[in-house]
N, C-alpha and C. Protein backbone atom coordinates (compact mmCIF):
# COMPACT_ATOMS: atom_id res chain seq x y z
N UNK A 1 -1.43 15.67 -7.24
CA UNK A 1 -2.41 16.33 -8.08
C UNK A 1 -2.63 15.48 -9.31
N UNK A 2 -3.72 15.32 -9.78
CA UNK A 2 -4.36 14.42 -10.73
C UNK A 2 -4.90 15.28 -11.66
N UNK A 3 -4.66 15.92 -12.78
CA UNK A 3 -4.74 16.81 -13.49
C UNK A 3 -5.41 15.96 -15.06
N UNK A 4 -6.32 16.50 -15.63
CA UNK A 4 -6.92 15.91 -16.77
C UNK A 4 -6.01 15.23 -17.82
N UNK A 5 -4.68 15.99 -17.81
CA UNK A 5 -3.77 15.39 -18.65
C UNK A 5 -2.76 15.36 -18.00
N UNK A 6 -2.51 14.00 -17.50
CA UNK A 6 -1.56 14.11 -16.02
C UNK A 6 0.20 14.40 -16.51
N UNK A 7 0.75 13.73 -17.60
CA UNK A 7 1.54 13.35 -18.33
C UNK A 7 1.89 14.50 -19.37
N UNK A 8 1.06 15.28 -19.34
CA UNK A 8 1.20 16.71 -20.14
C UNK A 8 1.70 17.56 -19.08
N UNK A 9 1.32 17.55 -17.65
CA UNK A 9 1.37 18.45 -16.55
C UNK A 9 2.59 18.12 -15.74
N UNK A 10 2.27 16.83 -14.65
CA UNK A 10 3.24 16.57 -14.03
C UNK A 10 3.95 15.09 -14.28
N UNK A 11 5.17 15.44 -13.81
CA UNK A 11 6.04 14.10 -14.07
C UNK A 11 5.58 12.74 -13.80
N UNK A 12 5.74 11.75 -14.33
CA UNK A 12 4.80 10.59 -13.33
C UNK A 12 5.63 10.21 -12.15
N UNK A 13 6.95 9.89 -12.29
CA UNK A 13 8.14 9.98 -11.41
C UNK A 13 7.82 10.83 -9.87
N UNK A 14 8.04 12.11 -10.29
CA UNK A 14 7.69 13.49 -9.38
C UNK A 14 6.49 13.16 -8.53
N UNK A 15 5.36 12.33 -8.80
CA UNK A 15 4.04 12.26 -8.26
C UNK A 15 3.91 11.06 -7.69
N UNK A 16 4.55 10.33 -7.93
CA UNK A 16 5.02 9.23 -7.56
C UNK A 16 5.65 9.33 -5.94
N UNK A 17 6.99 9.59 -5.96
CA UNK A 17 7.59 10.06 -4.83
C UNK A 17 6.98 10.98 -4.03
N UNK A 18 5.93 11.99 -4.47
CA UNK A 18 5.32 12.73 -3.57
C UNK A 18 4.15 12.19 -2.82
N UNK A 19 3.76 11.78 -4.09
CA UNK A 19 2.71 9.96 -3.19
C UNK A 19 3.19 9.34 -1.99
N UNK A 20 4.50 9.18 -2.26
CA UNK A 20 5.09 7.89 -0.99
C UNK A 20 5.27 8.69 -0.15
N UNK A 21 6.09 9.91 -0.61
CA UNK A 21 6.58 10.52 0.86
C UNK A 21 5.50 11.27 1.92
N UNK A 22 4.09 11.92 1.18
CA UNK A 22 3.12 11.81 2.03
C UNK A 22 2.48 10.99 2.76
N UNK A 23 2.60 10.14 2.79
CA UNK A 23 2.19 8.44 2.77
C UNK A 23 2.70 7.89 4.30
N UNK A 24 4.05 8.20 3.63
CA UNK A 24 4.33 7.19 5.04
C UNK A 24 4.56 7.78 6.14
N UNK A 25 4.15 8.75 6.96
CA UNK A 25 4.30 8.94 8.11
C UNK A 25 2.81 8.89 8.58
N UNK A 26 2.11 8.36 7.92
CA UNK A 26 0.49 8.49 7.96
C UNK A 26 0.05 6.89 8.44
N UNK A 27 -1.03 6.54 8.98
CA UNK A 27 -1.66 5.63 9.23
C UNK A 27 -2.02 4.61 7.62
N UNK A 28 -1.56 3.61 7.76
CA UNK A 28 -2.06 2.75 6.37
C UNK A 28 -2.85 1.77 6.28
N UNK A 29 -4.00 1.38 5.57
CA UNK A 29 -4.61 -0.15 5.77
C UNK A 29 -4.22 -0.61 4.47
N UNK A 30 -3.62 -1.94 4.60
CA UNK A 30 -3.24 -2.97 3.97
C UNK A 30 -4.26 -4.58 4.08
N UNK A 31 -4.96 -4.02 2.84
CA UNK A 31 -5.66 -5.57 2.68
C UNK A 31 -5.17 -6.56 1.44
N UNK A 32 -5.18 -8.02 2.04
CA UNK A 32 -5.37 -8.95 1.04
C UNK A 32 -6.27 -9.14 0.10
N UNK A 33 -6.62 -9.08 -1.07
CA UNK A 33 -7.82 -9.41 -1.49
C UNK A 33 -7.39 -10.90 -2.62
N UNK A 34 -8.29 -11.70 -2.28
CA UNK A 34 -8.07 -13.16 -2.83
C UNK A 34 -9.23 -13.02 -3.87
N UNK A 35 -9.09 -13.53 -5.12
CA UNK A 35 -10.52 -13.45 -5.80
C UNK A 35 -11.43 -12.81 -5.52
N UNK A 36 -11.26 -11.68 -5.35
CA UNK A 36 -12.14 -10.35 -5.64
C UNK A 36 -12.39 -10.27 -3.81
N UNK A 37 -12.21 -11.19 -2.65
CA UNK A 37 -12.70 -10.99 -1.61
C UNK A 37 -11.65 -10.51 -0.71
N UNK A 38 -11.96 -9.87 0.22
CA UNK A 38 -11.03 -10.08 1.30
C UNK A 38 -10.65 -10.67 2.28
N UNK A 39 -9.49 -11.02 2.54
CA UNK A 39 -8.57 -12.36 3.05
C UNK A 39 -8.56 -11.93 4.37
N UNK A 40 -7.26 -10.85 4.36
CA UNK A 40 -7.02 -10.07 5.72
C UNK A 40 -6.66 -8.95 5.45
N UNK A 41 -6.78 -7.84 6.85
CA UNK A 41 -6.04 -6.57 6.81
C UNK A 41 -5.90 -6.17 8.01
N UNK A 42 -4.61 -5.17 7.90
CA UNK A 42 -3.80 -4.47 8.85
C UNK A 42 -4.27 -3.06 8.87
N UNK A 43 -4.13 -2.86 9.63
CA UNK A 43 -3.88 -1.22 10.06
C UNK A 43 -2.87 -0.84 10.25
N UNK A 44 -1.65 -0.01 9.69
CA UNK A 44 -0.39 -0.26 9.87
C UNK A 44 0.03 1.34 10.51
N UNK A 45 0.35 1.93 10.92
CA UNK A 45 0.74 2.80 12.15
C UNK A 45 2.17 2.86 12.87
N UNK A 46 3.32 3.25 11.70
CA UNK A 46 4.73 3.08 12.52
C UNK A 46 5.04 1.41 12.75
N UNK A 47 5.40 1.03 13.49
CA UNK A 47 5.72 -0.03 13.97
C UNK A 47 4.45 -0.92 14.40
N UNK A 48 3.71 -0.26 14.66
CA UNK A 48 1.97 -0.64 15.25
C UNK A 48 1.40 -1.47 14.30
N UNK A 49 0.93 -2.74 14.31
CA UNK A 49 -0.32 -2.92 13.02
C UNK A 49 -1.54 -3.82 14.40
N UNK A 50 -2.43 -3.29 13.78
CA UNK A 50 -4.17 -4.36 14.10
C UNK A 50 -4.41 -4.72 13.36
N UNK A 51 -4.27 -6.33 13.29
CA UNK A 51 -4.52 -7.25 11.87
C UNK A 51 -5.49 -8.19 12.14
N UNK A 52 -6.20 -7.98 11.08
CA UNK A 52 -7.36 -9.11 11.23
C UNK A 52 -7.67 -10.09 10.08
N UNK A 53 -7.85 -11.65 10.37
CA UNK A 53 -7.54 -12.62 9.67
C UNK A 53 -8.88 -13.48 9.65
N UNK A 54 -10.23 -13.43 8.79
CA UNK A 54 -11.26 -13.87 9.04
C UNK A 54 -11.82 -13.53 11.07
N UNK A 55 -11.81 -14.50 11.67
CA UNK A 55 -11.84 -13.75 13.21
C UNK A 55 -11.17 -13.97 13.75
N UNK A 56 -9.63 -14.10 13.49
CA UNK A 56 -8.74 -13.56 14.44
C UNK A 56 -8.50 -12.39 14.40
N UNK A 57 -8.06 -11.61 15.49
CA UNK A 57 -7.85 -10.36 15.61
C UNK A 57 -6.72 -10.46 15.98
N UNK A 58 -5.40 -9.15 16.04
CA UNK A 58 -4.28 -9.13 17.10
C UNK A 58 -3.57 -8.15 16.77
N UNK A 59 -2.20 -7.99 17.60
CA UNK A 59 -2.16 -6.12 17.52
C UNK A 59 -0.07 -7.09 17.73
N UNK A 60 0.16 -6.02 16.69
CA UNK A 60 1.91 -6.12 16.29
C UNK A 60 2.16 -4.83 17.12
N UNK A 61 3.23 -5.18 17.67
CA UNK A 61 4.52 -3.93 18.35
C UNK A 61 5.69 -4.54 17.87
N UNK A 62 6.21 -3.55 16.58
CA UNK A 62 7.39 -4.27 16.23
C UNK A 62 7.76 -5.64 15.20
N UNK A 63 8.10 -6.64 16.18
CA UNK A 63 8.26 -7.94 15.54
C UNK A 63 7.14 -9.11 16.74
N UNK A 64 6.42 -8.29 17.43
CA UNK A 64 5.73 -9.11 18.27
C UNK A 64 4.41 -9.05 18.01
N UNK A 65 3.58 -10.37 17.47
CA UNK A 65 2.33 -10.41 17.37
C UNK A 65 1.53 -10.83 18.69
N UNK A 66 0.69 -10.29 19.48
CA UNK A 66 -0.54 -10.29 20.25
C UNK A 66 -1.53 -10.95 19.72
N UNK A 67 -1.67 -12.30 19.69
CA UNK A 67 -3.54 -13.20 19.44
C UNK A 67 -3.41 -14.08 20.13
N UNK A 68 -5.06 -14.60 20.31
CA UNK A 68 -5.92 -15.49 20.97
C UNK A 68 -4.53 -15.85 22.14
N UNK A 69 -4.11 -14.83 22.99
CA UNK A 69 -3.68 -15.40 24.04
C UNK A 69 -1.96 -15.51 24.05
N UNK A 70 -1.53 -15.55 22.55
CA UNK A 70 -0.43 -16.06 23.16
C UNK A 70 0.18 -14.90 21.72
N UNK A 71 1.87 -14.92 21.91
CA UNK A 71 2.76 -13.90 21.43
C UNK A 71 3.55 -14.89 20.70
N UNK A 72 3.73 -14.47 19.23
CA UNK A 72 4.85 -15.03 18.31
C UNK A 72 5.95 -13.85 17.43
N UNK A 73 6.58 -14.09 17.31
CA UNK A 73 7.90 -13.53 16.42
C UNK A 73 7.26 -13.30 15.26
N UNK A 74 7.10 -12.12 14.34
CA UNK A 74 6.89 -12.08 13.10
C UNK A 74 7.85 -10.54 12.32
N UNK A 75 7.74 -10.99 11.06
CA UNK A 75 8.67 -9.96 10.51
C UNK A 75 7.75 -8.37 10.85
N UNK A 76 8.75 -7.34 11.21
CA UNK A 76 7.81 -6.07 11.67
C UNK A 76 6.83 -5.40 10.26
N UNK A 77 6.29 -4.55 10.49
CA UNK A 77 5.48 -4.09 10.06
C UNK A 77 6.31 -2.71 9.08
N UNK A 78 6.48 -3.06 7.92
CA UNK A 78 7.63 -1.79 7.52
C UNK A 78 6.42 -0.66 6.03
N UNK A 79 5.88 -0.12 6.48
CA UNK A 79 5.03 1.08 5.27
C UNK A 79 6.41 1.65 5.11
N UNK A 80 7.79 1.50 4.56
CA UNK A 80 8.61 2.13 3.48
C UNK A 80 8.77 0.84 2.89
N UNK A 81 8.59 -0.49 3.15
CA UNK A 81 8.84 -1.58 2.23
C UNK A 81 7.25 -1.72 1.28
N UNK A 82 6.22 -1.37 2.28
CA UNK A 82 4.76 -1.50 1.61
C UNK A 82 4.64 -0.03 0.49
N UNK A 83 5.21 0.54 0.58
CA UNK A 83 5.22 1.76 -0.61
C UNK A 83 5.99 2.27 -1.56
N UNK A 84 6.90 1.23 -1.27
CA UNK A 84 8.16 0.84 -1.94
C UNK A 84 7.98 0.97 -3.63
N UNK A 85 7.28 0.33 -4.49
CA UNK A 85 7.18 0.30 -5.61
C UNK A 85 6.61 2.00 -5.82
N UNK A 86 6.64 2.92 -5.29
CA UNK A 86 5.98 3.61 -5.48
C UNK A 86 7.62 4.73 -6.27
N UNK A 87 9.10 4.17 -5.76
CA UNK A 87 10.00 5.29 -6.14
C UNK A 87 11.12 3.79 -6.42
N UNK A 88 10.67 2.83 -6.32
CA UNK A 88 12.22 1.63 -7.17
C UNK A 88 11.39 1.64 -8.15
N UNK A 89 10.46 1.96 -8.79
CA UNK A 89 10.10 1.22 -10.41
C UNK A 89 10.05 2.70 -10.86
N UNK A 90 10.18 2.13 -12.47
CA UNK A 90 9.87 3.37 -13.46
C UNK A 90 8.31 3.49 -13.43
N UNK A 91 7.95 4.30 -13.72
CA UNK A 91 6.53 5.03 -13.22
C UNK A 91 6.21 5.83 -14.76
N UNK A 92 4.51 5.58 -15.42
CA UNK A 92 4.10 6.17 -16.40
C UNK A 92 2.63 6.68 -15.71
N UNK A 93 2.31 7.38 -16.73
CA UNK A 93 1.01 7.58 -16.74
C UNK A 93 0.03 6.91 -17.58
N UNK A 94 -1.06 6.20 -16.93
CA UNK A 94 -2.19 5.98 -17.92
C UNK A 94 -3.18 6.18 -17.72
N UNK A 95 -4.23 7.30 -18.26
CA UNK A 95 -5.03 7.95 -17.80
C UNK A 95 -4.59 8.81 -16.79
N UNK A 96 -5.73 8.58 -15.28
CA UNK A 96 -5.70 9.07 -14.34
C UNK A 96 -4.78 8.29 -13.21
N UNK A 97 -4.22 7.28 -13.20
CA UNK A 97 -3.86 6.59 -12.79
C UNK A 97 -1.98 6.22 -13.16
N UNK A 98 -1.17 5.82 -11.77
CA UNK A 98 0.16 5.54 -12.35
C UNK A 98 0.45 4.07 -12.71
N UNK A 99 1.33 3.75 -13.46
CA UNK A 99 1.61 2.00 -14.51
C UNK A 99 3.06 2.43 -13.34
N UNK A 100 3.28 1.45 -12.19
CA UNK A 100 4.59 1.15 -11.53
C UNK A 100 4.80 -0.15 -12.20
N UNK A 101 5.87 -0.07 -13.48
CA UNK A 101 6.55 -1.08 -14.48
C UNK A 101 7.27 -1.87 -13.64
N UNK A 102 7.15 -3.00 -14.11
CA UNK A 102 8.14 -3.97 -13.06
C UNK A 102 7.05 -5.68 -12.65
N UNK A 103 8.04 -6.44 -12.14
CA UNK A 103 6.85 -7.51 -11.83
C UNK A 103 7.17 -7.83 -9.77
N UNK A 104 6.58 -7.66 -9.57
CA UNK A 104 4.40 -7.83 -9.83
C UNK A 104 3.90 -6.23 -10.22
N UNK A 105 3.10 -6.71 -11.30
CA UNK A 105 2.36 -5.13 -12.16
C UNK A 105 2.23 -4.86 -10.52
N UNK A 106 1.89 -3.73 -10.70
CA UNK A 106 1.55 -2.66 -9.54
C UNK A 106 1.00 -1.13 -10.18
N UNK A 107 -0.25 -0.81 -9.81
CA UNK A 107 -0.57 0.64 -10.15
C UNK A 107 -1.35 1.45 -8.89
N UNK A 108 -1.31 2.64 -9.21
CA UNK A 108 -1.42 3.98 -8.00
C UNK A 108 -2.33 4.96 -8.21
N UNK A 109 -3.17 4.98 -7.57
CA UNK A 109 -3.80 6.79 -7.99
C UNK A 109 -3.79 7.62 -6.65
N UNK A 110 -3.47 8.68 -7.27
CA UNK A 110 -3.18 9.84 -6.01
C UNK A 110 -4.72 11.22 -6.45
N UNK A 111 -4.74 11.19 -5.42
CA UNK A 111 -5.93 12.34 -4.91
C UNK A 111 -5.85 13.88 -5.85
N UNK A 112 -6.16 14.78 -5.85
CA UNK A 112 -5.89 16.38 -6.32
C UNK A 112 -4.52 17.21 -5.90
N UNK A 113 -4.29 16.77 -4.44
CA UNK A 113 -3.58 17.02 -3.33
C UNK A 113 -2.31 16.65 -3.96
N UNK A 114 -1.69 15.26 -4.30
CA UNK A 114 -1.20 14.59 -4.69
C UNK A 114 -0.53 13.54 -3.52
N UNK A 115 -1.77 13.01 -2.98
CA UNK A 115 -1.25 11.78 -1.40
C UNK A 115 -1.96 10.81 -2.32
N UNK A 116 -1.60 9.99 -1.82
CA UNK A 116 -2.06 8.56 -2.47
C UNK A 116 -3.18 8.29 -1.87
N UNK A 117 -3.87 7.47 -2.76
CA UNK A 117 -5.35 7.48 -2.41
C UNK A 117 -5.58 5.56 -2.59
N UNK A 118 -5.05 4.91 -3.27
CA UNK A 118 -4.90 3.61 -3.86
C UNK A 118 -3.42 3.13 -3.87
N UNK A 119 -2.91 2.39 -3.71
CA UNK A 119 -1.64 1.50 -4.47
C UNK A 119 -2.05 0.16 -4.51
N UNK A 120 -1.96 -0.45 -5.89
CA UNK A 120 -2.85 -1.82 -5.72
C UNK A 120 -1.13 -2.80 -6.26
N UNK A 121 -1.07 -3.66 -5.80
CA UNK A 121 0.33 -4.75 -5.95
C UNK A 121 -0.34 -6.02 -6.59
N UNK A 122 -0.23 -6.59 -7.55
CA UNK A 122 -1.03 -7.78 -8.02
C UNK A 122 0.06 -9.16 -7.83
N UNK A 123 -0.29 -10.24 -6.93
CA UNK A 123 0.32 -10.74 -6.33
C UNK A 123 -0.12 -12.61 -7.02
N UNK A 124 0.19 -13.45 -6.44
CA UNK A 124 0.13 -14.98 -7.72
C UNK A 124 -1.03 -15.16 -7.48
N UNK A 125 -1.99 -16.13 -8.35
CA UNK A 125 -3.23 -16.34 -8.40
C UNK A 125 -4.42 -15.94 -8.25
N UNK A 126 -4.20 -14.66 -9.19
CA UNK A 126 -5.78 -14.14 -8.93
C UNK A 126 -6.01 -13.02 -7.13
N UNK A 127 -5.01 -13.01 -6.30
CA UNK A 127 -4.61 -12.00 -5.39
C UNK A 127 -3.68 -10.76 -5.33
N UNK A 128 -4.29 -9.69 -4.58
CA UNK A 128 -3.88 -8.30 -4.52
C UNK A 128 -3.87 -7.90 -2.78
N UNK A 129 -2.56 -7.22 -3.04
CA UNK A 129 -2.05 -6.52 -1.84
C UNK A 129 -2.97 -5.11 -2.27
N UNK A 130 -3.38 -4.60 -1.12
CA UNK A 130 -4.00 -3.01 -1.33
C UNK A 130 -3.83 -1.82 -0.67
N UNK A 131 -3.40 -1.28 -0.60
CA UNK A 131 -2.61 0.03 0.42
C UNK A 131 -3.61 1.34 0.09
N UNK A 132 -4.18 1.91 1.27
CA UNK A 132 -4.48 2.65 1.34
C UNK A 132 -4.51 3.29 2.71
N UNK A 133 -4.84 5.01 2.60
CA UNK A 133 -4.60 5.81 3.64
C UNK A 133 -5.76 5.27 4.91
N UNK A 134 -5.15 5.31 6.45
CA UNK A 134 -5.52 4.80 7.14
C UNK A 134 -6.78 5.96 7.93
């Protein structure tokens, strides 16, 4: 819940964790964004991701990537490591929006409901990790 005076109402902490824990049993898309564009993104689904990389396409089970034909080893697909900053950092309010303190800045906004609607991760040079509901 996103309340006019969020920080007067609810904990940022409390909204935080209720963020993640709605979150992750849910479908997630995770995009790169490089200088304002986008790089790549996943669809992330349990163990499942469909990731697409300019035009490659390919589909993760696990630690196994599926493209153009052939299968490689990659680290699995983990939405409790991608939502992670959402309950290891100290957590404020600014505005409508949560400040997850810590480096790499990272901030959150959650819906009325209180599910996450945004988690943005600011990552080296001008790139952002972006998590949102799938």
């Amino acid at each position: 819940m996103v309340p006019s005076e969020p920080a007067a109402v609810i904990d940022p902490g409390v909204a935080a964790r209720k963020a993640r824990d709605l979150a992750i049993g849910s479908p997630l898309v995770v995009t790169l964004v490089v200088d304002g564009q986008e790089a790549a993104r996943a669809r992330v689904e349990g163990a499942r991701a469909e990731v697409a990389v300019g035009r490659l396409r390919g589909v993760q089970e696990g630690r196994r990537l599926d493209a153009l034909g052939a299968s490689v080893e990659v680290a699995a697909a983990d939405p409790q490591r991608l939502l992670a900053p959402l309950i290891e950092r100290q957590v404020r309010w600014e505005g409508r929006r949560l400040v997850l303190e810590g480096t790499p800045a990272a901030r959150a906004w959650v819906d009325e409901d209180g599910r996450l609607a945004r988690l943005e991760v600011d990552l080296a040079l001008g790139s952002q990790l972006v998590v949102t509901p799938g």
